[in-house]
C-alpha atoms as a PDB file:
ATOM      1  CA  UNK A   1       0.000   0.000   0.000  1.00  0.00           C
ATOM      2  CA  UNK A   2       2.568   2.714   0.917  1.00  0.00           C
ATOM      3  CA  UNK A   3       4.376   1.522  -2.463  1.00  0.00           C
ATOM      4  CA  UNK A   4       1.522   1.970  -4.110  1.00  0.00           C
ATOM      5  CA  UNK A   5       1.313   5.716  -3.102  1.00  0.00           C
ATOM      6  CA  UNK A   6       4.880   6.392  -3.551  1.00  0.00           C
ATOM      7  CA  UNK A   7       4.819   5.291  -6.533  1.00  0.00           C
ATOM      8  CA  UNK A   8       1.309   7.637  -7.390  1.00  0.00           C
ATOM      9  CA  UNK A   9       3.499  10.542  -5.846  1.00  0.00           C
ATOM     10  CA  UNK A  10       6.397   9.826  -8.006  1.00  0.00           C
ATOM     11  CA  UNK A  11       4.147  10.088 -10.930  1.00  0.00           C
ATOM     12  CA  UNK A  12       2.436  12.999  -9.930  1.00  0.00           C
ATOM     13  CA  UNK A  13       5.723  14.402  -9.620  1.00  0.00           C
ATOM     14  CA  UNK A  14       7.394  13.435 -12.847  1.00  0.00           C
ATOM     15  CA  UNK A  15       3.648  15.202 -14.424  1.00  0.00           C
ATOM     16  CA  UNK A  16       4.297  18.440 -12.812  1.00  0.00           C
ATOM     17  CA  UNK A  17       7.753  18.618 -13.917  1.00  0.00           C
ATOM     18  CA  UNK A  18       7.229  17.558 -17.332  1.00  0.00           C
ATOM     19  CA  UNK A  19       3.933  20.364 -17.633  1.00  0.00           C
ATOM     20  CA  UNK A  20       6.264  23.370 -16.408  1.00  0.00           C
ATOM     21  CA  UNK A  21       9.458  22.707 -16.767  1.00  0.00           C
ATOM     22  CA  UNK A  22       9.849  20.396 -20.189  1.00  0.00           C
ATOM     23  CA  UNK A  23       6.518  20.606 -22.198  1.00  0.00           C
ATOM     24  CA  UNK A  24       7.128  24.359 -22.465  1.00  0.00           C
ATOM     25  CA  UNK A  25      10.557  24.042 -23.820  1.00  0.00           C
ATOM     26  CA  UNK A  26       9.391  21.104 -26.397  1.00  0.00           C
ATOM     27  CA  UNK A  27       7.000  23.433 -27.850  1.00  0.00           C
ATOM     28  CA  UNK A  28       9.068  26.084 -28.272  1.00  0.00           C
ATOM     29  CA  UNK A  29      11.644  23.658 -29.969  1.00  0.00           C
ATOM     30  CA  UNK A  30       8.707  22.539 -32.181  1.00  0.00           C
ATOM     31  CA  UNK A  31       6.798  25.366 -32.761  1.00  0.00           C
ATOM     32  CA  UNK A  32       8.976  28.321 -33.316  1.00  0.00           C
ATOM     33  CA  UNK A  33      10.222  28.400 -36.463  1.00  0.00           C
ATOM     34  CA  UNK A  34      13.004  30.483 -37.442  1.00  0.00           C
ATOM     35  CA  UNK A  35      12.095  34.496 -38.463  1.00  0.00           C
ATOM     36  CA  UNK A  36      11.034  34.820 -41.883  1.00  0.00           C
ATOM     37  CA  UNK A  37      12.143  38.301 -43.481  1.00  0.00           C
ATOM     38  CA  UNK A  38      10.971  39.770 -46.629  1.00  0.00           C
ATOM     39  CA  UNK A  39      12.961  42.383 -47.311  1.00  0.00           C
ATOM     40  CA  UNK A  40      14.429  44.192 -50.603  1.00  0.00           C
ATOM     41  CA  UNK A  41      17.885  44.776 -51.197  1.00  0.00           C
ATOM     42  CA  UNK A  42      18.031  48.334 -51.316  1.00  0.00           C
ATOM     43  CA  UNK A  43      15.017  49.202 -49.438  1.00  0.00           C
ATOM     44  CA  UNK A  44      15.783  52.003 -46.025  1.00  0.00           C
ATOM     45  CA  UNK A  45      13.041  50.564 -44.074  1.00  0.00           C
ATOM     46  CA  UNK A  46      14.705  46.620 -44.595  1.00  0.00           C
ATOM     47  CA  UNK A  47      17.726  47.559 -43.770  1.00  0.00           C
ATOM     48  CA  UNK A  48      16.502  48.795 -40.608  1.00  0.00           C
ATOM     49  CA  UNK A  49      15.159  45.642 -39.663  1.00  0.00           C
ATOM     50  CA  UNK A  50      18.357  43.670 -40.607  1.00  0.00           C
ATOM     51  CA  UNK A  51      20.658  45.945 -38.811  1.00  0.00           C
ATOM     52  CA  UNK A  52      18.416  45.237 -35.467  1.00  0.00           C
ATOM     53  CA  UNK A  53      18.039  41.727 -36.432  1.00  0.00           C
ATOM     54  CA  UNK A  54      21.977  41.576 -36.553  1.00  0.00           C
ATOM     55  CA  UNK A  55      23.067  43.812 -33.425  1.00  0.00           C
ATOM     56  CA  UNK A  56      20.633  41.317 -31.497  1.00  0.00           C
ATOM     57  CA  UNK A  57      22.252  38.112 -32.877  1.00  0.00           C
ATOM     58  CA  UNK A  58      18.988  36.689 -34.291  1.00  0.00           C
ATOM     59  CA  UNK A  59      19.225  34.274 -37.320  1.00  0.00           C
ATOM     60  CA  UNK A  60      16.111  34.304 -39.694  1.00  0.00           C
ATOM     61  CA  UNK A  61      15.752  33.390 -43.552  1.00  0.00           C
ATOM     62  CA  UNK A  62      15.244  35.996 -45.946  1.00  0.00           C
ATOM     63  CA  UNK A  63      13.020  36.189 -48.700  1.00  0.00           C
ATOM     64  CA  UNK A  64      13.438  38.693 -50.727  1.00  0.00           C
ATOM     65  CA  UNK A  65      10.679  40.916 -52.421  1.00  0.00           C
ATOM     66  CA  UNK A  66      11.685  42.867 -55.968  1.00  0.00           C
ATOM     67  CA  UNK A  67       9.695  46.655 -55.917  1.00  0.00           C
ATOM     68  CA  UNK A  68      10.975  46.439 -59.499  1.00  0.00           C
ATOM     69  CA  UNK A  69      10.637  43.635 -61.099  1.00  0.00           C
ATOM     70  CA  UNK A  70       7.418  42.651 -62.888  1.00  0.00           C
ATOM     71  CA  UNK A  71       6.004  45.843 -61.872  1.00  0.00           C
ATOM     72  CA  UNK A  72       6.927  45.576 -57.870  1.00  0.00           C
ATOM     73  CA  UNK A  73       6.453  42.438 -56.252  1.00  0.00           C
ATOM     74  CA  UNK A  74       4.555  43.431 -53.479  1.00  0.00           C
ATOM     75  CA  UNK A  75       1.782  44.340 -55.452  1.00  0.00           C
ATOM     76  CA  UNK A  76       1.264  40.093 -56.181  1.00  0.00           C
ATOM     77  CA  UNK A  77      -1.503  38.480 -54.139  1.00  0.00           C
ATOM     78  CA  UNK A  78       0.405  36.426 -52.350  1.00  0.00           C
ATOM     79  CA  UNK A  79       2.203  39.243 -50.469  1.00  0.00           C
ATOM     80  CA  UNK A  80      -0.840  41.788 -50.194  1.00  0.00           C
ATOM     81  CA  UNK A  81      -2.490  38.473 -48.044  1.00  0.00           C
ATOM     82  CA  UNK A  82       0.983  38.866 -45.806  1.00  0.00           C
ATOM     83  CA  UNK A  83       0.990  42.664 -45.692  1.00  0.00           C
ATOM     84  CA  UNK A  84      -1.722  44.331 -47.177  1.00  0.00           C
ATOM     85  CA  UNK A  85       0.040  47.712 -46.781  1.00  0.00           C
ATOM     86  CA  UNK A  86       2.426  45.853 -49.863  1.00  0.00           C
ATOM     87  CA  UNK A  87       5.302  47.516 -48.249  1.00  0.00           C
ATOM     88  CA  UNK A  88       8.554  45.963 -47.030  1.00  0.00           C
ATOM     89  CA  UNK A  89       9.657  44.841 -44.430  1.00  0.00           C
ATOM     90  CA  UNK A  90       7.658  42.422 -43.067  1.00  0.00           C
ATOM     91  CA  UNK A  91       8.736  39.688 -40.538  1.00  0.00           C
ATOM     92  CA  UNK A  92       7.398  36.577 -39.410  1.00  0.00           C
ATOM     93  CA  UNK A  93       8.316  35.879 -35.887  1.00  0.00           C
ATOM     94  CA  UNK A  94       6.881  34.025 -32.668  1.00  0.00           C
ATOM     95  CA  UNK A  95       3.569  32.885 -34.533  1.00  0.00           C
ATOM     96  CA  UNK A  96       2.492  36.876 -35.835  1.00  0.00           C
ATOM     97  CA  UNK A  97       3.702  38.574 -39.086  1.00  0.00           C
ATOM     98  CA  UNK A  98       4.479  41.839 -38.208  1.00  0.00           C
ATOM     99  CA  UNK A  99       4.702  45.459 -40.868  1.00  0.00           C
ATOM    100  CA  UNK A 100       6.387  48.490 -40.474  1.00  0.00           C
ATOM    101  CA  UNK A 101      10.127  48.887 -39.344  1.00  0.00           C
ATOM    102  CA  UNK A 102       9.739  50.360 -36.267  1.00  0.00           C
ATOM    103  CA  UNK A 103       7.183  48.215 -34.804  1.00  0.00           C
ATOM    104  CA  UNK A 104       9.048  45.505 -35.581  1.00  0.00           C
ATOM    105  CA  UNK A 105      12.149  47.227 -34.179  1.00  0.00           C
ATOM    106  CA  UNK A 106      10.150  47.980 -30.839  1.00  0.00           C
ATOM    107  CA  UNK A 107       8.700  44.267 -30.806  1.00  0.00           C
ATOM    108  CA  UNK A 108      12.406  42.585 -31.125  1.00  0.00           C
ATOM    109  CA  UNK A 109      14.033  45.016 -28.447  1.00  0.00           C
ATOM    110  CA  UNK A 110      10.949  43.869 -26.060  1.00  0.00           C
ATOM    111  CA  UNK A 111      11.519  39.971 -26.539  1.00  0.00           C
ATOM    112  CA  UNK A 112      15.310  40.723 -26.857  1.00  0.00           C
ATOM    113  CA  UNK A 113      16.692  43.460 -24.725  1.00  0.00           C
ATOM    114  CA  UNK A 114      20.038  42.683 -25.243  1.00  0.00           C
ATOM    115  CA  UNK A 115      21.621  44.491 -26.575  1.00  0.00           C
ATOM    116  CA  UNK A 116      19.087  47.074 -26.141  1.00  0.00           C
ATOM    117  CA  UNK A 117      18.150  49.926 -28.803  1.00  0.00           C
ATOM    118  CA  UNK A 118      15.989  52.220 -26.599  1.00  0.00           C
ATOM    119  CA  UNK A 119      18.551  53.658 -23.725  1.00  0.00           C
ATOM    120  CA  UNK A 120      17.055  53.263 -19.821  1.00  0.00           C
ATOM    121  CA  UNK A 121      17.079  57.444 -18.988  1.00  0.00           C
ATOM    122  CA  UNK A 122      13.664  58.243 -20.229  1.00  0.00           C
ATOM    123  CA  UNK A 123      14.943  61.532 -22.014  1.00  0.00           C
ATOM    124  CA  UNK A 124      17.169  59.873 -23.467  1.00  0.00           C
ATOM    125  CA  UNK A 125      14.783  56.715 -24.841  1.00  0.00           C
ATOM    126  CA  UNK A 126      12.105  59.870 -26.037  1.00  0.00           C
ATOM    127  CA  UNK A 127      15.450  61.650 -27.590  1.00  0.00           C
ATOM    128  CA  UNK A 128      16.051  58.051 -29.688  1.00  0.00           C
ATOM    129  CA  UNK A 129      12.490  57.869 -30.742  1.00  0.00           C
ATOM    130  CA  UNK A 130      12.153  61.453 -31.750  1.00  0.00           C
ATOM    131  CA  UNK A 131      15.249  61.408 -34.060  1.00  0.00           C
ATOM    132  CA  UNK A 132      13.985  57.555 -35.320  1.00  0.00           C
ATOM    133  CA  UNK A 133      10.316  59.315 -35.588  1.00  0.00           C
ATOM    134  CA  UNK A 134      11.959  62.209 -37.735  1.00  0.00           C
ATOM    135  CA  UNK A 135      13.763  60.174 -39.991  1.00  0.00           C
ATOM    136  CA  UNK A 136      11.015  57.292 -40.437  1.00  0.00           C
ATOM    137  CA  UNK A 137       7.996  59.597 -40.363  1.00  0.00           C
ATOM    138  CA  UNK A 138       9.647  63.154 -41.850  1.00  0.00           C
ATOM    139  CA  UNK A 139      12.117  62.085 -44.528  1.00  0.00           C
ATOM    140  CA  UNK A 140      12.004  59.081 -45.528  1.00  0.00           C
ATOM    141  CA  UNK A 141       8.123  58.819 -46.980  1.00  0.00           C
ATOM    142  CA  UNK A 142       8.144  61.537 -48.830  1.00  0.00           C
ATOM    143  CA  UNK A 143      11.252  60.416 -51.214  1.00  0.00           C
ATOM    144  CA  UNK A 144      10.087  56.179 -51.432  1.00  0.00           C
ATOM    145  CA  UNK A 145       9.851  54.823 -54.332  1.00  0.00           C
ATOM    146  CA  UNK A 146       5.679  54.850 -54.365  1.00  0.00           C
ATOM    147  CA  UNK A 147       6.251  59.209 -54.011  1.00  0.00           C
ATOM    148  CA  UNK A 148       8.860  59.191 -56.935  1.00  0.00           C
ATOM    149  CA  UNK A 149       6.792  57.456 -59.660  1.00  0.00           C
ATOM    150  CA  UNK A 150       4.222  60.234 -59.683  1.00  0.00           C
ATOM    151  CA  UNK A 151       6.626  63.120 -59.499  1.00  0.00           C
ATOM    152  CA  UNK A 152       7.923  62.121 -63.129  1.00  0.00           C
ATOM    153  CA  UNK A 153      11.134  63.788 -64.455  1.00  0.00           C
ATOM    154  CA  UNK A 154      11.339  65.668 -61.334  1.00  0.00           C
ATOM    155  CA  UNK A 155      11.820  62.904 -59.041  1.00  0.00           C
ATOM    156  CA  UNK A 156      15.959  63.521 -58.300  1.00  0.00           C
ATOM    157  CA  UNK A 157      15.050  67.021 -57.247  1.00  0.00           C
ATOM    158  CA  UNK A 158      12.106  66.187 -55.260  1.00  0.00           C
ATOM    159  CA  UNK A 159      13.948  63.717 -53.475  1.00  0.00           C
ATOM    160  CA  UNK A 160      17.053  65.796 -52.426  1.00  0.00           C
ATOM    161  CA  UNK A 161      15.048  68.453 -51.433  1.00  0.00           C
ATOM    162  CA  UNK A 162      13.066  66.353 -49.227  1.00  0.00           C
ATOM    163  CA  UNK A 163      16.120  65.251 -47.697  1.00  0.00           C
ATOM    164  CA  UNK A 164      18.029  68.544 -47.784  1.00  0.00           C
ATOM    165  CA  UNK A 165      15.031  69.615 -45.845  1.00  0.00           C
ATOM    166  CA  UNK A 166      14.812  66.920 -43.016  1.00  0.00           C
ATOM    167  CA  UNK A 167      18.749  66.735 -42.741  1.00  0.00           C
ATOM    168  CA  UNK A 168      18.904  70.505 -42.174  1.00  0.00           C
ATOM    169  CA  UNK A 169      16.552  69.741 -39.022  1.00  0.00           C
ATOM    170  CA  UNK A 170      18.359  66.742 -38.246  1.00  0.00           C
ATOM    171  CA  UNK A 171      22.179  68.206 -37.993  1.00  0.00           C
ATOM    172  CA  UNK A 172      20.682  70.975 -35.179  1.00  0.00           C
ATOM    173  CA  UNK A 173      19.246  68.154 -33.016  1.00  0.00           C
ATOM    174  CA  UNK A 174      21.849  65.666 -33.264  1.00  0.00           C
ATOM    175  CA  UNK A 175      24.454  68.644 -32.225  1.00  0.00           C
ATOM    176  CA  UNK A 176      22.504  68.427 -28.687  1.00  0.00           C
ATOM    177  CA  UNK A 177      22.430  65.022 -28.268  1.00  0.00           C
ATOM    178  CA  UNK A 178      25.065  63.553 -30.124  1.00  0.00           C
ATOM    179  CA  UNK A 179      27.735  61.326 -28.512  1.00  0.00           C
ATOM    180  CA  UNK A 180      29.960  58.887 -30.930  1.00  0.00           C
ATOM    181  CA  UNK A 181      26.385  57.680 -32.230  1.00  0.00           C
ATOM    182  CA  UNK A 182      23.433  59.611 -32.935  1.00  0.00           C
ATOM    183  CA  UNK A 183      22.061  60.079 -28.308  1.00  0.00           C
ATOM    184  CA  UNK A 184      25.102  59.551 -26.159  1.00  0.00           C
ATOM    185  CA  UNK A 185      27.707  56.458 -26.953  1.00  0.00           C
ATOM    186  CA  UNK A 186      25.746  53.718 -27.245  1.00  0.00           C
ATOM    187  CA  UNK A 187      23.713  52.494 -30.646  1.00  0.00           C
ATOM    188  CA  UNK A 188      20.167  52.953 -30.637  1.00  0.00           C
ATOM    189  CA  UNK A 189      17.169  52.462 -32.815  1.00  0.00           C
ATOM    190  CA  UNK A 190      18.132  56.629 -33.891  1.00  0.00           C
ATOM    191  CA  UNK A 191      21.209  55.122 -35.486  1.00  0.00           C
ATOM    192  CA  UNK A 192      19.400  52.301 -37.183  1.00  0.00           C
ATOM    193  CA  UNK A 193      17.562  54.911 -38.906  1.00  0.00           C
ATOM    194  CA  UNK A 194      19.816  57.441 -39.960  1.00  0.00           C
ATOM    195  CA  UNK A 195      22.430  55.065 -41.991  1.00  0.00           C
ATOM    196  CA  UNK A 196      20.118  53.996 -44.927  1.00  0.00           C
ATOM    197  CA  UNK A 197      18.433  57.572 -44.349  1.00  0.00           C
ATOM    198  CA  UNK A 198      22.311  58.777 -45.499  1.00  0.00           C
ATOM    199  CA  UNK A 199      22.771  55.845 -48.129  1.00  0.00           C
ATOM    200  CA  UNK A 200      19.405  57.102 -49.594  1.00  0.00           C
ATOM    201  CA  UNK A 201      20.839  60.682 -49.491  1.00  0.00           C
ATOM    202  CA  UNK A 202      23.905  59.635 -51.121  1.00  0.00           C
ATOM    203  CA  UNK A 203      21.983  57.584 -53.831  1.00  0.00           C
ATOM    204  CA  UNK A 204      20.124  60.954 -54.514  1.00  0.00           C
ATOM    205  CA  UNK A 205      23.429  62.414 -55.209  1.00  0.00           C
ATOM    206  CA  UNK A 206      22.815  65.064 -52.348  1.00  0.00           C
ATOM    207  CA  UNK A 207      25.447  67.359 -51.156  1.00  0.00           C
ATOM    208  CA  UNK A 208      26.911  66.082 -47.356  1.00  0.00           C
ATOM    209  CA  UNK A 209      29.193  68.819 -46.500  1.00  0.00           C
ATOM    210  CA  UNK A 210      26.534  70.885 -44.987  1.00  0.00           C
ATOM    211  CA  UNK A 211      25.775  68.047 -42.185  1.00  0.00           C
ATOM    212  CA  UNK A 212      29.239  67.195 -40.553  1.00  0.00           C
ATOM    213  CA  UNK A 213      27.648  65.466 -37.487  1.00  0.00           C
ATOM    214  CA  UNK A 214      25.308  63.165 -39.506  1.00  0.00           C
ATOM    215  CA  UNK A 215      27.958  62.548 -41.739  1.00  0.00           C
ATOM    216  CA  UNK A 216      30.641  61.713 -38.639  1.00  0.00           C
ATOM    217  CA  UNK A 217      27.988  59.579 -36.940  1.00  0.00           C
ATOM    218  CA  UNK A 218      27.353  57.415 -40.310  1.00  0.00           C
ATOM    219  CA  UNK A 219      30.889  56.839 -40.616  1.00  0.00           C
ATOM    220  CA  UNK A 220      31.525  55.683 -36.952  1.00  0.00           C
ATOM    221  CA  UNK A 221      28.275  53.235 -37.696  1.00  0.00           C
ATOM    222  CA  UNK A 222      29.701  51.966 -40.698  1.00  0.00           C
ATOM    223  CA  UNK A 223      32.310  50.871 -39.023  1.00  0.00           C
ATOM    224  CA  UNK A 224      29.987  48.053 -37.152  1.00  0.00           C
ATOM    225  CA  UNK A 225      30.068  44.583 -38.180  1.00  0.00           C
ATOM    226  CA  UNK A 226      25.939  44.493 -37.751  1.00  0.00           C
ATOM    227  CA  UNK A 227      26.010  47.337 -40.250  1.00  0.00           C
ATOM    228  CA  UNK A 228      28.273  45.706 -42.521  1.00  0.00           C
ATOM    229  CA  UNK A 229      26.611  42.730 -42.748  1.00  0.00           C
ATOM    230  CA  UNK A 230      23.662  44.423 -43.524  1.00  0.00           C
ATOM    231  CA  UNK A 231      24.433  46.475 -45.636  1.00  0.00           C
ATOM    232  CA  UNK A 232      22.288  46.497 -49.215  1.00  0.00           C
ATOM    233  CA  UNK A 233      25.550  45.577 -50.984  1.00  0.00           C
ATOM    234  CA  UNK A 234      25.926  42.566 -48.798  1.00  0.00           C
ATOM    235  CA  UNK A 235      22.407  40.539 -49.498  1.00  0.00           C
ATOM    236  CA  UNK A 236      21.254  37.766 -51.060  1.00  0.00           C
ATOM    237  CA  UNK A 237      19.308  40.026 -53.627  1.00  0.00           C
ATOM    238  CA  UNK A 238      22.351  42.515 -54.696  1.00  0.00           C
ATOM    239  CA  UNK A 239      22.681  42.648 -58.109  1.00  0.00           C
ATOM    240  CA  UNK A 240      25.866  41.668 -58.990  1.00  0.00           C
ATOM    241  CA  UNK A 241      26.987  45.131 -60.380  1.00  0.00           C
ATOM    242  CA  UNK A 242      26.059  46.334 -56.705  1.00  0.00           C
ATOM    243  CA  UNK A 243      27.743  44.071 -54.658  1.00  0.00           C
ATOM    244  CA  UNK A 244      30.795  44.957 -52.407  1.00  0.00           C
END
């Protein structure tokens, strides 16, 4: 009798631990896939994503999406069922498929705070958004590549003076907050905004000289492995002409 009800405790036991301790973990081995990316090449808003993706040490496969070819591939039904904005990036992660750089920015430095993007002083984390807020919200849609095929012929000078406009902005406030990177010394989601923002800027053949602090930060960020690896001249869709 006493046997018997060891051996019922034993089970019990063996239950409990297997419920809290090892089903948890089996499931997560079974049923979280890897991060899906679909991102394109040159795309600001995808490089974003990758640099985060990299300076957190997450591996995910990348499927690329061509806003050229065949008239943009994001405009094919398949994608407008995964993001019907038919914008990139979008990632698939944890079970959810998730749009929009900075969300997805925001959702990866919550489930992986190390190394984190938003800095722990509260005017400083308001100072990264602001300056990520400026560039994602105040530059960088007005010269994307949906804006530029209805300006026509005028497109190059649309586009630099867009930027020209939201640098000019952007050189006063990073003069105030400014440390090696874009608030203080440490990388934040600020500086995963501004490098493509300043590749784009460079593509659009505008003048630098006027923005010596955006221009010193990019270089210092460059100098990153997680931006080099990210870099649009580093991925799986670079044309070859384009490749480093």
């Amino acid at each position: 009798m006493a046997s018997e009800k060891f051996l019922k405790c034993l089970l019990l036991i063996l239950f409990l631990t297997f419920n809290t301790l090892l089903l948890p973990a089996y499931n997560l081995l079974s049923f979280s896939p890897q991060p899906i990316l679909y991102s394109y090449f040159r795309s600001s808003c995808s490089w974003r994503v990758r640099i985060a993706l990299a300076l957190k040490g997450i591996s995910y496969d990348l499927v690329p999406v061509n806003l050229i070819k065949d008239g943009g591939q994001q405009f094919s039904a398949e994608f407008k069922a995964l993001n019907p904005m038919q914008q990139v990036p979008a990632l698939k992660i944890d079970g959810i498929t998730l749009s929009q750089s900075l969300a997805i920015i925001n959702y990866l430095e919550e489930t992986h705070p190390n190394p984190r993007l938003l800095p722990q002083d509260p005017k400083k984390r308001a100072q990264v958004r602001m300056i990520a807020d400026h560039i994602a919200s105040g530059i960088q849609p007005l010269q994307n590549l949906g804006v530029l095929k209805q300006m026509g012929e005028k497109k190059m000078e649309w586009a630099q003076n867009c930027i020209m406009s939201g640098f000019q902005a952007l050189e006063q406030i990073l003069q105030h907050t400014a440390g090696r990177y874009c608030v203080g010394d440490e990388v934040s989601m600020a500086d995963l905004c501004l490098v493509p923002q300043v590749a784009n800027a460079e593509r659009f053949k505008v003048d630098m000289g006027p923005y010596p602090t955006i221009t010193r930060i990019n270089k210092a960020l460059l100098e990153l492995e997680a931006f080099k690896i990210s870099h649009p001249s580093r991925q799986p869709d670079t044309p070859a002409e384009l490749r480093a």
